[in-house]
Protein backbone atom coordinates (compact mmCIF):
# COMPACT_ATOMS: atom_id res chain seq x y z
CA UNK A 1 79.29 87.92 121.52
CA UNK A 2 82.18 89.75 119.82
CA UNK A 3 83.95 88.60 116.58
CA UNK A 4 87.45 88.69 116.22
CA UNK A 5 88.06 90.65 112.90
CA UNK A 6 89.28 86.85 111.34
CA UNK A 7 85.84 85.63 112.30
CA UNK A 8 83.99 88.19 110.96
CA UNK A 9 86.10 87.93 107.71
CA UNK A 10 84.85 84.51 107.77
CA UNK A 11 81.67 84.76 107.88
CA UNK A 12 81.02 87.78 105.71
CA UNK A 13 83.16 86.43 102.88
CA UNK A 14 81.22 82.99 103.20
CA UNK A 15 77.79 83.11 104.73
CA UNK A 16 74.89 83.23 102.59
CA UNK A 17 73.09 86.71 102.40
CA UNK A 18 69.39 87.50 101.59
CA UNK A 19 66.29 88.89 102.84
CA UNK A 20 65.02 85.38 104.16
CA UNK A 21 68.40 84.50 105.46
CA UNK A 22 68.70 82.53 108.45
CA UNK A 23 71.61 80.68 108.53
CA UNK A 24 73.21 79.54 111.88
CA UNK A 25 76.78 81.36 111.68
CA UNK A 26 77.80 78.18 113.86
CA UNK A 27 76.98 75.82 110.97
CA UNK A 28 78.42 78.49 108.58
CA UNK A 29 81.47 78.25 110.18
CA UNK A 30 81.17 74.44 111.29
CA UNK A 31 80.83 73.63 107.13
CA UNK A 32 83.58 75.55 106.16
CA UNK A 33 85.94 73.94 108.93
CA UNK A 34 84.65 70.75 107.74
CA UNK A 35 85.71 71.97 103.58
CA UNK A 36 89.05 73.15 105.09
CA UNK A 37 89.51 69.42 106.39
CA UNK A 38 88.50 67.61 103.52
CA UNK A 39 91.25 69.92 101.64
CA UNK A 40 94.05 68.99 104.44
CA UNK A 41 94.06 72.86 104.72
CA UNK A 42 94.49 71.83 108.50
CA UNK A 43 95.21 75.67 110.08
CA UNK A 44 92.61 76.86 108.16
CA UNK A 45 90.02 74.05 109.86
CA UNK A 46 91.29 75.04 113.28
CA UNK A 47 90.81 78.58 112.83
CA UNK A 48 87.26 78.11 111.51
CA UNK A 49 86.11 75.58 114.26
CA UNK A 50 87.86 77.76 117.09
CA UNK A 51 85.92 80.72 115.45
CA UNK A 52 82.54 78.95 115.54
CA UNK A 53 83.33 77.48 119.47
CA UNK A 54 83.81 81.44 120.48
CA UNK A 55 81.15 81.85 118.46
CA UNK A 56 78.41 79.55 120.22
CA UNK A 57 78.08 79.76 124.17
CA UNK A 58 78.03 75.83 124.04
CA UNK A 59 81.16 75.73 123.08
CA UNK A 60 82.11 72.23 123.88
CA UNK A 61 79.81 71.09 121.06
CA UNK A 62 82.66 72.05 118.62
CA UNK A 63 85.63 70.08 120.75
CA UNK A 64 86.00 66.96 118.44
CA UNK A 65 85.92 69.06 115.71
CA UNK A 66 88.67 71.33 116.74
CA UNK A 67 90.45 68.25 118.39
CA UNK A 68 90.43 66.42 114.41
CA UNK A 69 92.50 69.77 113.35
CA UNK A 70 94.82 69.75 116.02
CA UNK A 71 95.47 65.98 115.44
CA UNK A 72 96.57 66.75 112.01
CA UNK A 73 98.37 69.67 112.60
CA UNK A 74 100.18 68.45 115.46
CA UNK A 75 102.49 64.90 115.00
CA UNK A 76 102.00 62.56 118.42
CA UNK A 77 105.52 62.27 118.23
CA UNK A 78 105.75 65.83 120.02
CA UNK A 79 104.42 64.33 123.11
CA UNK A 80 107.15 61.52 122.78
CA UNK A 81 109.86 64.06 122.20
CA UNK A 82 108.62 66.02 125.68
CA UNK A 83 108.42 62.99 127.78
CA UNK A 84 112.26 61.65 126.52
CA UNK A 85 114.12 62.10 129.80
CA UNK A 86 117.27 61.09 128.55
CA UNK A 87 117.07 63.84 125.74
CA UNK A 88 115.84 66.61 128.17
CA UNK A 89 118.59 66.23 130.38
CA UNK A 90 121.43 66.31 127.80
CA UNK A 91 119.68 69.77 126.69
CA UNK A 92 119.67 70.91 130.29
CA UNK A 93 123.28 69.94 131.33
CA UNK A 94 124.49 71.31 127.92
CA UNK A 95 122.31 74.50 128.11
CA UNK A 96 123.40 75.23 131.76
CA UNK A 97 126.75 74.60 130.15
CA UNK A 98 127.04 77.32 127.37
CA UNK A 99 124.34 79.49 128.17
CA UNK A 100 124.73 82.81 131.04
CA UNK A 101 124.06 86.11 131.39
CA UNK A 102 123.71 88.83 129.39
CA UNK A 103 123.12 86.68 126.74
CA UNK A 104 121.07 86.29 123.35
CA UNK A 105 119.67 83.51 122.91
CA UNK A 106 117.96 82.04 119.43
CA UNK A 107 115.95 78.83 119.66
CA UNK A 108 114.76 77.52 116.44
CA UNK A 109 112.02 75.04 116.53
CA UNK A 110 110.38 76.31 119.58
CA UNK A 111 107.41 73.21 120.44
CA UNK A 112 106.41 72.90 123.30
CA UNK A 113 109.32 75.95 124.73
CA UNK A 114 111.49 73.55 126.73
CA UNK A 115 114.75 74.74 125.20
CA UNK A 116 113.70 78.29 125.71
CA UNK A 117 113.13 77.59 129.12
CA UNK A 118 116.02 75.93 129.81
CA UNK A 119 117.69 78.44 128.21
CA UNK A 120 116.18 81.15 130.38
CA UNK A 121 116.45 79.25 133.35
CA UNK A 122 119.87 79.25 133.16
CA UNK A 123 120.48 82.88 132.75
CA UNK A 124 120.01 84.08 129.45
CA UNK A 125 118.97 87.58 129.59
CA UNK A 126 116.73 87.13 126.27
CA UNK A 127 115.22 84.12 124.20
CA UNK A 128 113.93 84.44 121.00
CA UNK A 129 112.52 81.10 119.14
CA UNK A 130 110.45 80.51 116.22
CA UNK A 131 107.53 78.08 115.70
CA UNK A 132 106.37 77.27 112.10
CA UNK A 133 102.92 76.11 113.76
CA UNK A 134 100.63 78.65 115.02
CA UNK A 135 98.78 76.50 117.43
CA UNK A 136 102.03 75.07 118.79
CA UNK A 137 103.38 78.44 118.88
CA UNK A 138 100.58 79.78 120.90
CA UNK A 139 100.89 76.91 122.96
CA UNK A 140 104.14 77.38 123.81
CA UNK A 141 103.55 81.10 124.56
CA UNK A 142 101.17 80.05 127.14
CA UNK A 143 103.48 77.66 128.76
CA UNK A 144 105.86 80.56 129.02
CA UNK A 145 104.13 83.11 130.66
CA UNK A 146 102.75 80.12 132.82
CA UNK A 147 106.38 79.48 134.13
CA UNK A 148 107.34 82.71 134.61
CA UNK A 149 109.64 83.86 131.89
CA UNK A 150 107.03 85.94 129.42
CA UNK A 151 109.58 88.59 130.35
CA UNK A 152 112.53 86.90 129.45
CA UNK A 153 111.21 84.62 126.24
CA UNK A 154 109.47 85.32 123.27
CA UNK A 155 107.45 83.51 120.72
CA UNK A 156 107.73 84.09 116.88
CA UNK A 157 104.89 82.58 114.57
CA UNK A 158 107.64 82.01 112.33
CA UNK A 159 109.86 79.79 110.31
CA UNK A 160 113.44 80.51 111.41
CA UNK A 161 114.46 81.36 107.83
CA UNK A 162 111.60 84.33 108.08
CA UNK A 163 113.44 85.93 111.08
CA UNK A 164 114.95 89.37 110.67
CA UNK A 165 117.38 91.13 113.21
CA UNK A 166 115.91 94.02 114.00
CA UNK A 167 112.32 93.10 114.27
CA UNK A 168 112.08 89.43 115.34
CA UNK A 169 115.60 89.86 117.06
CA UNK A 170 116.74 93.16 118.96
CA UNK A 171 120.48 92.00 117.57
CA UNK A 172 122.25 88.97 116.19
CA UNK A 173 122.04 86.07 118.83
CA UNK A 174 125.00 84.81 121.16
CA UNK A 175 124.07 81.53 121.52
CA UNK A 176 121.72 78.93 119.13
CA UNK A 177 120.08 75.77 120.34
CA UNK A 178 117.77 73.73 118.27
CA UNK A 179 116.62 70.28 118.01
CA UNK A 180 114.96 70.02 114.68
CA UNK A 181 116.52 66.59 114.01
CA UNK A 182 114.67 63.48 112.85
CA UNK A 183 115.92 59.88 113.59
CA UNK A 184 118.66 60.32 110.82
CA UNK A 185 119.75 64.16 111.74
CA UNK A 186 118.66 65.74 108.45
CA UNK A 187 115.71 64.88 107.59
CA UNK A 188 114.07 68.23 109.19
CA UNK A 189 115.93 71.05 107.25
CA UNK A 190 118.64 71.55 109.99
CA UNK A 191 121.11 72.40 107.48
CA UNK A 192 119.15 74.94 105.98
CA UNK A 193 118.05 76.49 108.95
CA UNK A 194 121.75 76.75 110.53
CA UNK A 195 123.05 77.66 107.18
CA UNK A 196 120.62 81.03 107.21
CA UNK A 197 121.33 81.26 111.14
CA UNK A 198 125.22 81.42 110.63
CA UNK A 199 124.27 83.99 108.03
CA UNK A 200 121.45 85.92 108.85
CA UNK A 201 120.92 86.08 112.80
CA UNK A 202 124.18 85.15 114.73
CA UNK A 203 127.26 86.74 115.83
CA UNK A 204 130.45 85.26 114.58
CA UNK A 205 131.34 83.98 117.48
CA UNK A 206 128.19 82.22 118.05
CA UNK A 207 127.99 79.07 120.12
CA UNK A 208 125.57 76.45 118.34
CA UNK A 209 124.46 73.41 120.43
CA UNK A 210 124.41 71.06 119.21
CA UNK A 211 128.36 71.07 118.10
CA UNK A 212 127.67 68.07 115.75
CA UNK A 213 126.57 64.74 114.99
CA UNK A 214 127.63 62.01 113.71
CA UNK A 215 125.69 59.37 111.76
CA UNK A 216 125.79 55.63 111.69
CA UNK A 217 124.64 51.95 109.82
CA UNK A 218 125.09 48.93 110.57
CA UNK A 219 123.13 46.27 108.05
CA UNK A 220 120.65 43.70 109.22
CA UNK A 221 119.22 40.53 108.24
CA UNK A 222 115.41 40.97 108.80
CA UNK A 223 112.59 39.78 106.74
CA UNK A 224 109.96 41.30 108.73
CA UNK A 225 111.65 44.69 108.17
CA UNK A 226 112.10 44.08 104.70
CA UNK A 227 107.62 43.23 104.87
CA UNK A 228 107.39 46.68 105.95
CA UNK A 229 108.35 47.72 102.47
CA UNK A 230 107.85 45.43 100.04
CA UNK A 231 105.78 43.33 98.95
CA UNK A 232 104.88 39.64 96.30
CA UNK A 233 102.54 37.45 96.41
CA UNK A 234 99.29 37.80 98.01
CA UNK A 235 97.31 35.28 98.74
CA UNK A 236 97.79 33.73 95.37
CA UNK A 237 97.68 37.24 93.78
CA UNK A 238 100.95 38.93 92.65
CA UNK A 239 101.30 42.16 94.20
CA UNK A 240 104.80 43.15 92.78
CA UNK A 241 103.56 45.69 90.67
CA UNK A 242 102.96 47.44 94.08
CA UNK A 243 106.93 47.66 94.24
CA UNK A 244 106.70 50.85 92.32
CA UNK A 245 105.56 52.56 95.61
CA UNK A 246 107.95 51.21 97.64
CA UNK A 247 110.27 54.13 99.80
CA UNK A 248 114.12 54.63 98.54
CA UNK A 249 114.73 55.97 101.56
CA UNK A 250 114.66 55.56 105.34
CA UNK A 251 111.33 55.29 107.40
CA UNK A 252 111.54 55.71 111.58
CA UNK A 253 110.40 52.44 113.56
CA UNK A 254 111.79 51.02 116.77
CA UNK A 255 114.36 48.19 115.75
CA UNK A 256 114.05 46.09 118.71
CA UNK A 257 110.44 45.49 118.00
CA UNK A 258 111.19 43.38 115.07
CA UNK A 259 113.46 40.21 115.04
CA UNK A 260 116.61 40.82 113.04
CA UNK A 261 120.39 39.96 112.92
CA UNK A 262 122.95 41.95 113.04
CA UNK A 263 125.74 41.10 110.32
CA UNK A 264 128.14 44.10 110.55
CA UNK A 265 129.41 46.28 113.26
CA UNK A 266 128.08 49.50 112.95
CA UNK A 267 130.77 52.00 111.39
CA UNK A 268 130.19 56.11 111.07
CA UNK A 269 129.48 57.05 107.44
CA UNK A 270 128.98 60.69 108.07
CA UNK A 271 130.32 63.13 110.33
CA UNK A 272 128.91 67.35 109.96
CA UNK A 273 129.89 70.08 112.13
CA UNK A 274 127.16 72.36 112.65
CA UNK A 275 129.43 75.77 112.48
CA UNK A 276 130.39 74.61 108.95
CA UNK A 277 128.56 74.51 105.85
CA UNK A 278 127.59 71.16 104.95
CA UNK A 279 127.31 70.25 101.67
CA UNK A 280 125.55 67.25 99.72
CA UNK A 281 127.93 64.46 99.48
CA UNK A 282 128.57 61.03 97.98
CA UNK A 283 131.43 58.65 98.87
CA UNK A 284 132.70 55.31 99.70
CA UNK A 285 132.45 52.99 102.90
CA UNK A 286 134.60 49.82 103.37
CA UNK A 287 132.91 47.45 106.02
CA UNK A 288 133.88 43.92 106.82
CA UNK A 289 131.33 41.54 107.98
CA UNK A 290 131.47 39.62 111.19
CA UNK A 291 128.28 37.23 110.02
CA UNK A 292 127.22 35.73 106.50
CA UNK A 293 123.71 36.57 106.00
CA UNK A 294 121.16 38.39 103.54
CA UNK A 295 120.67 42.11 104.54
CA UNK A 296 117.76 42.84 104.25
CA UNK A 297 117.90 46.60 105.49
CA UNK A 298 120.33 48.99 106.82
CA UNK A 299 119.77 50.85 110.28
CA UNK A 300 120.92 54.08 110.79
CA UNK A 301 120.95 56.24 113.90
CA UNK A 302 123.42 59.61 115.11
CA UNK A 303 125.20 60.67 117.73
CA UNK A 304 124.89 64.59 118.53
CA UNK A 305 127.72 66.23 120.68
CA UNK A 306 126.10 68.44 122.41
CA UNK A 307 128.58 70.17 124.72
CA UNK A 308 131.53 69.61 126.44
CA UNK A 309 131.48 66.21 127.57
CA UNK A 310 127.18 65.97 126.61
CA UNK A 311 126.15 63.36 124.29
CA UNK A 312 122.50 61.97 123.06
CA UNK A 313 121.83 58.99 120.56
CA UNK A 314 119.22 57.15 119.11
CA UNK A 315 121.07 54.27 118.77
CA UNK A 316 119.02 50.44 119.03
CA UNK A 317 120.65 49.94 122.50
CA UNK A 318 118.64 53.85 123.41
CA UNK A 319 115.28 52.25 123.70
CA UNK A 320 113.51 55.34 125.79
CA UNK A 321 114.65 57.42 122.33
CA UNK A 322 111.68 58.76 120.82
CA UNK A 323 113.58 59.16 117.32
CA UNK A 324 113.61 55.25 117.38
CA UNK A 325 116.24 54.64 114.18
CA UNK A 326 116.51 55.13 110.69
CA UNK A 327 115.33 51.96 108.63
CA UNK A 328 116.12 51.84 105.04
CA UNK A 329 115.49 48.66 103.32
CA UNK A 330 117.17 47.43 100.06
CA UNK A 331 115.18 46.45 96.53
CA UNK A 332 116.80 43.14 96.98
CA UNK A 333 118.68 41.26 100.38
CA UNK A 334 122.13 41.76 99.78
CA UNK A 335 124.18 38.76 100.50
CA UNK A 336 127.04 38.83 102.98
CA UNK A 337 129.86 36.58 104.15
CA UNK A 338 131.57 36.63 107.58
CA UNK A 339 135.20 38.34 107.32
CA UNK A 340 134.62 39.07 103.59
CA UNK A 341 135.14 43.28 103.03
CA UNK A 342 132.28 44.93 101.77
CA UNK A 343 131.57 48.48 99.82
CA UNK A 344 129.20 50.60 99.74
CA UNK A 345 128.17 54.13 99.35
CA UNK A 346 126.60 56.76 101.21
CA UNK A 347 125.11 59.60 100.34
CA UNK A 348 123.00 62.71 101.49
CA UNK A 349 121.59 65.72 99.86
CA UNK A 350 121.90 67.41 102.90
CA UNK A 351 118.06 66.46 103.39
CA UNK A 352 117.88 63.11 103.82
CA UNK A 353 120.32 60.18 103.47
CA UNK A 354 120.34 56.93 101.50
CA UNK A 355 122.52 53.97 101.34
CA UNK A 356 123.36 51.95 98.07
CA UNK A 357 126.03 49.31 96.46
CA UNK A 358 129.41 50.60 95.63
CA UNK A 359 129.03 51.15 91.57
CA UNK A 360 126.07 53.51 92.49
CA UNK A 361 123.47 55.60 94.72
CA UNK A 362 120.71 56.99 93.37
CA UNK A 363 121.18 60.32 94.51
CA UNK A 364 117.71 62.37 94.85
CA UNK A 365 116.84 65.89 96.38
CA UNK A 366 114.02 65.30 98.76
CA UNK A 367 111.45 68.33 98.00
């Protein structure tokens, strides 16, 4: 069988030589995925267990091993995200919406191509998107050509800050649509990656879907989400020295699942426009109560605008939402009474965002 110039690389760089040598280039290959693994050097491990299954004509003997990479490489939450109907139909009605012909499209966090392909569904006469993942880039190359638009779409192996006009786009793009959000908007370098984009790769007249977002809280009382992140006594052991590892910030987790009372309504503490630079931000929120309780957390979910008249949440009453909500939960229950105002503040970093009482908030860039 032929070698790919990567596998050959792979083996000649790593496979013991000699006169008596008669290792299996399989198990060469097969150890060094298994190294690559052990190092969380996860592309690496897929590479070198594909390369040994083209290697060996029984290929399928190398399938769990390949399968362990792709695991790691590839969040389940992608298969969530795919199967959301109420999120793929906002996309397609807002798409259909802003998107024609003769236009440029950019697409920047490409998984499994369904934006692309709405995008060229609906007329645009060229889609470029970018896929920090090689194996989900691939992927999604393959379920391009396989629904027809390999003329009309094209992959980049790529983080979106990498792209260049002129050789990853033939010009600056008309239109951008993305959906790198996590279940409290920031959290997956959108602003970043629009900042560049506004920059770098689209006209200035661009249209960017989503339009903007805006994010909310509401707090909770909730013991069992306060369990989830910290911790006492132990069977008779003190744990609270564990405390130290506790998160500052938000975690994703269905609310619903775990029992909990609401004790404010939920009020907007940040709103960001996505054709504006956003910067990080502290200020002030004035709430008022409408039960006396301990909060034990604060929930926080967003609203996106996407188009004209298109809206998506992730809000607790959304329970098909794959983002589920933002959890954060506070050192120690604040206590609440009914129709008594209460301050806090709210921050972000333009990263991530984190709630805290009014004299301060802790205010950390997430690296």
């Amino acid at each position: 069988m032929n070698l790919t110039a990567t596998e050959s690389a792979h083996l000649d760089l790593l496979t013991p030589r000699g006169p008596a040598d008669s290792a299996d280039p399989c198990q060469t290959l097969l150890a060094l995925g298994e190294e690559a693994m052990a190092q969380r050097q996860y592309e690496r491990a897929y590479d070198l267990f594909s390369s040994a299954a083209r290697f060996d004509a029984g290929a399928h003997r190398f399938r769990r091993e390949i399968n362990r990479a792709v695991r790691a490489l590839v969040p389940r939450w992608h298969f969530g995200m795919m199967n959301d109907a109420e999120r793929n139909q906002a996309y397609a009605k807002a798409i259909q919406q802003v998107v024609g012909e003769d236009q440029l499209v950019l697409d920047i966090g490409t998984g499994a191509g369904l934006l692309s392909l709405l995008a060229a569904r609906s007329g645009a006469s060229r889609v470029v998107t970018c896929e920090a993942v090689d194996v989900v880039a691939s992927t999604a190359r393959e379920i391009v050509k396989q629904n027809g638009y390999a003329d009309v779409v094209t992959v980049v192996s790529s983080l979106s800050t990498d792209l260049r006009v002129g050789v990853d786009l033939p010009r600056r793009a008309d239109v951008l649509v993305t959906e790198i959000f996590d279940c409290a908007l920031l959290g997956e370098f959108v602003v970043p990656a629009l900042a560049h984009a506004r920059r770098e790769l689209l006209t200035p007249d661009a249209v960017i879907l989503p339009r903007s977002g805006r994010l909310f809280a509401q707090f909770v009382e909730s013991p069992e989400l306060h369990s989830l992140n910290h911790v006492g006594e132990v069977d008779g052991f003190d744990f609270r020295p564990f405390a130290s590892l506790t998160s500052l910030e938000y975690f994703s987790t269905t609310l619903s699942n775990y029992r909990h009372r609401p004790l404010t309504e939920p009020v907007e503490i940040f709103r960001f426009d996505f054709a504006q630079d956003i910067e990080p931000t502290t200020h002030h929120v004035d709430i008022t109560p409408r039960e006396s309780g301990s909060a034990h957390a604060v929930v926080m979910w967003f609203e996106l605008d996407l188009a004209e008249g298109v809206t998506l949440s992730n809000s607790p009453s959304d329970t098909g939402s794959h983002w589920k909500q933002a959890i954060q939960t506070l050192p120690e229950p604040w206590r609440l009474e009914k129709d008594s105002p209460l301050g806090f503040r709210a921050a972000h970093d333009g990263q991530r965002v984190l709630v805290g009482p009014a004299h301060a908030v802790p205010h950390t860039r997430v690296r």
